[in-house]
Protein backbone atom coordinates (compact mmCIF):
# COMPACT_ATOMS: atom_id res chain seq x y z
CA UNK A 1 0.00 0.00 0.00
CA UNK A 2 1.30 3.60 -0.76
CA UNK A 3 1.83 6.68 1.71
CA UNK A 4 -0.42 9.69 0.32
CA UNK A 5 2.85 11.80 -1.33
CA UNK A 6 2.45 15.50 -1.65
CA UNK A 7 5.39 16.71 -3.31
CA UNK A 8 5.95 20.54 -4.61
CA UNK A 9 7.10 19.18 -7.92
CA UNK A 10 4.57 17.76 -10.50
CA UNK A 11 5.02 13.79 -11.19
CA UNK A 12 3.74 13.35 -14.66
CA UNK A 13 2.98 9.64 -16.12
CA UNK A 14 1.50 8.67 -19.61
CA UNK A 15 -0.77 6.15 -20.48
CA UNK A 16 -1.09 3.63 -23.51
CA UNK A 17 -3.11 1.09 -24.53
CA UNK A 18 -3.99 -1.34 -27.81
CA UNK A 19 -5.62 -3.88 -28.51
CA UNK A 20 -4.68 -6.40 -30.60
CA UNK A 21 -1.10 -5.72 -29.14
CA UNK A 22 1.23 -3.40 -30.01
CA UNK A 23 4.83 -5.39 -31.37
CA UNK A 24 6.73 -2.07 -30.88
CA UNK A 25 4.98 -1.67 -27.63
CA UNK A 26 4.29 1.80 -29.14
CA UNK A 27 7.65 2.88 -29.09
CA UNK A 28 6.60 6.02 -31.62
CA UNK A 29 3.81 6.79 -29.08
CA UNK A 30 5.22 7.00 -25.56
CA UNK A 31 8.47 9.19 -27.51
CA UNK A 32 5.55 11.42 -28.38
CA UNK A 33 4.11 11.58 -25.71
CA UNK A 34 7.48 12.11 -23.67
CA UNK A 35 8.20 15.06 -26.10
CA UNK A 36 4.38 16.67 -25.01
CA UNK A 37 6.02 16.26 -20.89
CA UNK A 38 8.70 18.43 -22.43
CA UNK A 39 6.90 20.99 -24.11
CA UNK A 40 4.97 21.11 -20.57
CA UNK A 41 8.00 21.16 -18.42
CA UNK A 42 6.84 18.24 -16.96
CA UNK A 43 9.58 15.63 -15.63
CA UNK A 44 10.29 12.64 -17.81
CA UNK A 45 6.73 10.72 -17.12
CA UNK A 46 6.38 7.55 -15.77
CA UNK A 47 5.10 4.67 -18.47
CA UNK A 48 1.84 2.61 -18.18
CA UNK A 49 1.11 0.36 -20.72
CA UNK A 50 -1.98 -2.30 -21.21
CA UNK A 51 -0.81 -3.46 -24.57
CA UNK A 52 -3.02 -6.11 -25.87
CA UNK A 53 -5.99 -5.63 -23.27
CA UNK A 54 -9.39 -5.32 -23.75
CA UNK A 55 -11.17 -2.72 -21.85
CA UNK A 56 -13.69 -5.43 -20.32
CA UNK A 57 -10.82 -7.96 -19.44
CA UNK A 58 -9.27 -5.44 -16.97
CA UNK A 59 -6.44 -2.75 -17.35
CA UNK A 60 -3.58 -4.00 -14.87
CA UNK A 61 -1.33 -1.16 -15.53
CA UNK A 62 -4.31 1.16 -16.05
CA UNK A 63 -5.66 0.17 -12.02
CA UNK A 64 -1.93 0.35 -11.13
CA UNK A 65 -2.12 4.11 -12.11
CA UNK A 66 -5.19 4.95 -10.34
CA UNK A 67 -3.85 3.70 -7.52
CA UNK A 68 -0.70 5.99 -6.92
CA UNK A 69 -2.77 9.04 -8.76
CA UNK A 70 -5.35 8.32 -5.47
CA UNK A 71 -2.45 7.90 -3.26
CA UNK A 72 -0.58 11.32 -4.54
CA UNK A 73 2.37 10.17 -6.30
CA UNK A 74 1.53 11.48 -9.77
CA UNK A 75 -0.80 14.51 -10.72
CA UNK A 76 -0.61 14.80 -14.46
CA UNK A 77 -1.44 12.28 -16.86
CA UNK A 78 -0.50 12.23 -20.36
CA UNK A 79 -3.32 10.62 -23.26
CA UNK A 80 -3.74 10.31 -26.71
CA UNK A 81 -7.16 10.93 -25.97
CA UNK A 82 -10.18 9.51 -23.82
CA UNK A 83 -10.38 6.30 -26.33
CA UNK A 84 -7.55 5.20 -24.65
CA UNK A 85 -9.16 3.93 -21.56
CA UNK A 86 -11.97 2.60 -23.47
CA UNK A 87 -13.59 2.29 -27.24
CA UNK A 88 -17.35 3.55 -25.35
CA UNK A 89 -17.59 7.25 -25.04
CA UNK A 90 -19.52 6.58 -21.88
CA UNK A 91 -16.78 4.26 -20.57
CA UNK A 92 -13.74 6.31 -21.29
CA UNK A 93 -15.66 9.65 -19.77
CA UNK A 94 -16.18 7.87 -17.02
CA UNK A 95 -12.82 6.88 -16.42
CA UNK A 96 -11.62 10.60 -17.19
CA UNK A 97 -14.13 11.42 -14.49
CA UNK A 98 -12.78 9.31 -11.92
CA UNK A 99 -9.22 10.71 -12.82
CA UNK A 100 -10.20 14.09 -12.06
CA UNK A 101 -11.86 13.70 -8.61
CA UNK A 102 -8.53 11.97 -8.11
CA UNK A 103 -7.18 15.34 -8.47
CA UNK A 104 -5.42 14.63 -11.74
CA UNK A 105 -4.68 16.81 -14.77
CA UNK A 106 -5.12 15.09 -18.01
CA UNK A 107 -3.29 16.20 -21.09
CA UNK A 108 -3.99 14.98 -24.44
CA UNK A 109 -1.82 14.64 -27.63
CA UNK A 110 -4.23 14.75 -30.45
CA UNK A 111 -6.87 17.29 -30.70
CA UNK A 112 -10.35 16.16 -29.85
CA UNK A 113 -11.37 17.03 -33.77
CA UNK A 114 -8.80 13.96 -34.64
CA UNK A 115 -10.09 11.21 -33.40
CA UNK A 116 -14.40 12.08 -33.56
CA UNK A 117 -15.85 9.18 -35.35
CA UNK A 118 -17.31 12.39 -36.69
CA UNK A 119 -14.62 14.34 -37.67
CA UNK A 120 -14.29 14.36 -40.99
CA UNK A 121 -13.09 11.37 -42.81
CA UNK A 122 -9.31 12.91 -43.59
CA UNK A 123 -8.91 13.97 -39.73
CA UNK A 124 -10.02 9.83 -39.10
CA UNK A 125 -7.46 8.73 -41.15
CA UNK A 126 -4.75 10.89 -39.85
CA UNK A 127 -5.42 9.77 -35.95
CA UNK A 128 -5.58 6.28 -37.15
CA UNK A 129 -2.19 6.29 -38.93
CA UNK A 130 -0.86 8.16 -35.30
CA UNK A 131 -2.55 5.60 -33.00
CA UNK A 132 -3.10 2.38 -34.89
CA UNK A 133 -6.87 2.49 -34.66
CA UNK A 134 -9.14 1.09 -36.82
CA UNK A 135 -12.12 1.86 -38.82
C-alpha cells in the first residue's frame, strides 16, 4: 500500500493502450508523448502500458495508475485521448471522471477534432495512422 505523497514538484505519467497488441509496444507513441512532458515542463513521465488488453478484461497497468494518482504520487497524466481507456464514449468519460476527482490533470496529444468518429473522414485517417486504430 502507498503513503499519500504530496510533493511541490509535478510527477507526470503517460498512459497507452492497444488492442490487438502493439509489437513495438508503441515505441513512436510514448516518444511522443514524452516530447508533449517536455513541451509542458513536466519531468520525464512515468510509463503505463496495457498493450493487448481489452477494456472489459481489466487494465492491470491502467488500475496500477489509479492507484498511486489516489495515493498522490503522480498529478498529471499524459493521453492520446479519452479512447484510450476505453472504445465507449460513456466508458472512457467515465474513467476521465474518476481521474479528475482523483485530483489529476489530463493532457492529451491529439486534438479532440482527430479522433471524432465524426470528424471528418481525412482527420479519421490521420489519428488512425498516429494511434493504430481502426475503422
Amino acid at each position: 500500500m502507498y503513503s499519500r505523497r504530496t510533493t511541490a514538484h509535478p510527477q507526470a505519467a503517460l498512459y497507452l493502450r492497444c488492442y490487438p497488441s502493439d509489437p513495438s509496444d508503441m515505441e513512436c507513441h510514448r516518444r511522443a508523448m514524452q516530447r508533449l512532458a517536455v513541451r509542458n515542463s513536466l519531468p520525464d513521465p512515468f510509463v503505463y502500458i496495457d498493450n493487448g488488453r481489452r477494456h472489459r478484461d481489466g487494465l492491470p497497468q491502467l488500475e496500477q495508475l489509479e492507484r498511486r494518482i489516489a495515493n498522490g504520487w503522480i498529478d498529471t497524466l499524459l493521453i492520446p485521448g479519452p479512447f484510450v481507456f476505453a472504445l465507449d464514449d460513456r466508458q472512457a468519460a467515465a474513467t476521465v471522471r474518476r481521474l479528475r476527482r482523483l485530483g489529476c490533470r489530463l493532457i492529451e496529444i491529439l486534438p479532440r477534432w482527430s479522433y471524432r468518429y465524426d470528424a471528418p473522414v481525412g482527420n479519421r485517417a490521420v489519428a488512425r495512422s498516429l494511434l493504430n486504430l481502426r475503422a
